[in-house]
Structures are given as C-alpha cells and as structure tokens.
Protein backbone atom coordinates (compact mmCIF):
# COMPACT_ATOMS: atom_id res chain seq x y z
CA UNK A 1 21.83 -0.12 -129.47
CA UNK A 2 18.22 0.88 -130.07
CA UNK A 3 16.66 -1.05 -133.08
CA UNK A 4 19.35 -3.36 -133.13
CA UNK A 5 18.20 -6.88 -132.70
CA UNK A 6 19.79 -10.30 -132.15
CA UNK A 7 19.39 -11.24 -135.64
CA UNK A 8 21.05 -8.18 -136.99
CA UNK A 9 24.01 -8.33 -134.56
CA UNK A 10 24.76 -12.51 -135.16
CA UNK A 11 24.72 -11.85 -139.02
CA UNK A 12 27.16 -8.73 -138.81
CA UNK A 13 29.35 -11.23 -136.41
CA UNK A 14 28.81 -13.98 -138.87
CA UNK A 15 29.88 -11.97 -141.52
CA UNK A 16 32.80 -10.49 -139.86
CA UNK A 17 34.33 -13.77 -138.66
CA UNK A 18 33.78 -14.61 -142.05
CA UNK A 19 35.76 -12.03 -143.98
CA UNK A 20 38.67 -12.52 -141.11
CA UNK A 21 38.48 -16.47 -142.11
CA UNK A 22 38.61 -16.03 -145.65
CA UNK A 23 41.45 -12.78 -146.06
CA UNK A 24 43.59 -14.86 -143.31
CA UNK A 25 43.34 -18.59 -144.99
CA UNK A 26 46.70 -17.68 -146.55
CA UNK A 27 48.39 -16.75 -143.56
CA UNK A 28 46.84 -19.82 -141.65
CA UNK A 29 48.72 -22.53 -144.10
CA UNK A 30 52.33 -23.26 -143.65
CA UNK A 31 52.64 -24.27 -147.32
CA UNK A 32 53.81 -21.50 -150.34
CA UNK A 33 50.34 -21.09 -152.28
CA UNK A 34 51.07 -20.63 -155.60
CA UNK A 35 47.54 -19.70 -158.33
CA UNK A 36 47.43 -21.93 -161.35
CA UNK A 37 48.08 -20.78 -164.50
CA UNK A 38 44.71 -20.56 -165.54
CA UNK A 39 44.28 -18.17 -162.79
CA UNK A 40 46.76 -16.08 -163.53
CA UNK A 41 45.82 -15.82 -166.95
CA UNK A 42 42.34 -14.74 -166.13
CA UNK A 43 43.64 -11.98 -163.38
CA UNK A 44 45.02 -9.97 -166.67
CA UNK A 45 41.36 -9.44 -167.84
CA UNK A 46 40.17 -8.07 -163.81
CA UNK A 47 40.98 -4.48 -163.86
CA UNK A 48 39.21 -4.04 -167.12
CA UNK A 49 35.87 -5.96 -166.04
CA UNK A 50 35.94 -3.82 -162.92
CA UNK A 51 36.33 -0.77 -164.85
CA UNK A 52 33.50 -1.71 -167.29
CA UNK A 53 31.41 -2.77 -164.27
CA UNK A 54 31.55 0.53 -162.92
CA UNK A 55 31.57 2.85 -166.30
CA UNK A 56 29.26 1.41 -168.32
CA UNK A 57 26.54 2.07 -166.18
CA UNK A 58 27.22 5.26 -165.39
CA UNK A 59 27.45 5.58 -168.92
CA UNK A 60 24.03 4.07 -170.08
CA UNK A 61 21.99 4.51 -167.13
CA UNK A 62 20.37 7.67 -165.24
CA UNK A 63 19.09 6.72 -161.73
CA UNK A 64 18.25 3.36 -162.58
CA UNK A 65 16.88 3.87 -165.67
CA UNK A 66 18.23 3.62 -169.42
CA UNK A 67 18.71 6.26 -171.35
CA UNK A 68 16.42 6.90 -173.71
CA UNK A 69 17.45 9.98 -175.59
CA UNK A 70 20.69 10.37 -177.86
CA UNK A 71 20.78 13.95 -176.51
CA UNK A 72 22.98 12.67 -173.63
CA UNK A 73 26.42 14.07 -173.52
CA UNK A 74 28.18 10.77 -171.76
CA UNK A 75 27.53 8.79 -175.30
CA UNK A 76 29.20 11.87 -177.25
CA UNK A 77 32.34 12.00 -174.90
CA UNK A 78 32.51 8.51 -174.60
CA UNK A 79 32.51 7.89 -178.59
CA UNK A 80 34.88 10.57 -178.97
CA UNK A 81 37.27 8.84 -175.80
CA UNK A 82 37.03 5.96 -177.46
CA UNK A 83 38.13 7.26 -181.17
CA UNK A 84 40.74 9.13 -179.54
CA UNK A 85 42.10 5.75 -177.99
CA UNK A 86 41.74 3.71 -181.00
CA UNK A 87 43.72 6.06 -183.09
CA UNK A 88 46.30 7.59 -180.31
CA UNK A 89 46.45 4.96 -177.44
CA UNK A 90 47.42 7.54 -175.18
CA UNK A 91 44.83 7.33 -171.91
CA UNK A 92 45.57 11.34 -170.55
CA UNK A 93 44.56 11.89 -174.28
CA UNK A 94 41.71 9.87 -173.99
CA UNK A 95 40.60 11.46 -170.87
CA UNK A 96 41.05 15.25 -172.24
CA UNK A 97 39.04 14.83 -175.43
CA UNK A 98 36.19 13.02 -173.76
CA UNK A 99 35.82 15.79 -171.67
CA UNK A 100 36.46 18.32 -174.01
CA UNK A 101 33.37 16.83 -175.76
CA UNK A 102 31.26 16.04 -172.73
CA UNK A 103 31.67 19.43 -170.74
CA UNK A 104 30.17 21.69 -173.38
CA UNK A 105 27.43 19.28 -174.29
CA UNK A 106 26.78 18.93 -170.27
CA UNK A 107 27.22 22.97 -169.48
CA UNK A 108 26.47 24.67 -172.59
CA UNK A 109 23.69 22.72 -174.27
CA UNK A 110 22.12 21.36 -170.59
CA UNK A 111 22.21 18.14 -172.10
C-alpha cells in the first residue's frame, strides 16, 4: 500500500492480535468464569454512563465548543424530556415531548 509504512502496519497487527487475545481469554480457560459481585453490581450503572457519555455532549456542545447561548433548542427539549420523565416515567413519552419542544424551536425559530 502506498503511504503505508512498517510502523503503521506492526501497530495495526499489534493491535489486532491484541483485541483477538483479549475477546478470546474466556474461551482460552477451561475453568467457568464467574464476575464478582462487585462487578455485577457496577454493570447495572453501564448502559446509563454510556448513554450520558454520548448525550450530554451532544447536548452541551456545538463542534467542540460549549454552548454559550440559552437560545439553543437541545436545553428546551431536554428540560421538557426530562419533566416529562420525572412526572410520567414513560420513555416513548419522554421521547415525543422532547421533540415536540425541540422541533419547533430548531425549524420554526432557527434556533
């Protein structure tokens, strides 16, 4: 490959014999692995850090950058969401009036 160079291809082989290690480890063992209860406890809290990792900074952030205006339509929707959630609990509902906020803030007002 052209501007490829020896460096480049070890580390993607490095890497790759790494990931194949590491997602196989449990195969390689002949003993049941069982995760401690700590563990198991703390894989209850993942799918919500994940989903904060990825929302909140599509929330606060515009191409890198804070926001620095309250004239933003995300906050509205997602304080409206939110309110919606805390009183209802119902996620489709939470969903549907967060965008019933956010898409005439977004289309009408340009915000």
């Amino acid at each position: 490959m052209e501007g490829t160079d020896a460096w480049t291809l070890l580390a993607v082989a490095l890497m790759t014999l790494n990931t194949v290690v590491t997602r196989s480890f449990f195969f390689i063992s002949s003993k049941k692995w069982t995760l401690p209860a700590w563990a198991r406890r703390s894989l209850v809290y993942a799918p919500i850090a994940a989903l904060a990792a990825v929302v909140v900074p599509e929330v606060v952030m515009t191409q890198g950058q804070l926001i620095t205006t309250w004239q933003d339509a995300r906050l509205f929707a997602v304080a409206a969401g939110a309110s919606w959630y805390y009183l209802r609990k119902g996620l489709l509902g939470t969903l549907v009036c967060g965008m019933a906020v956010y898409l005439p803030l977004r289309l009408g007002l340009g915000w």
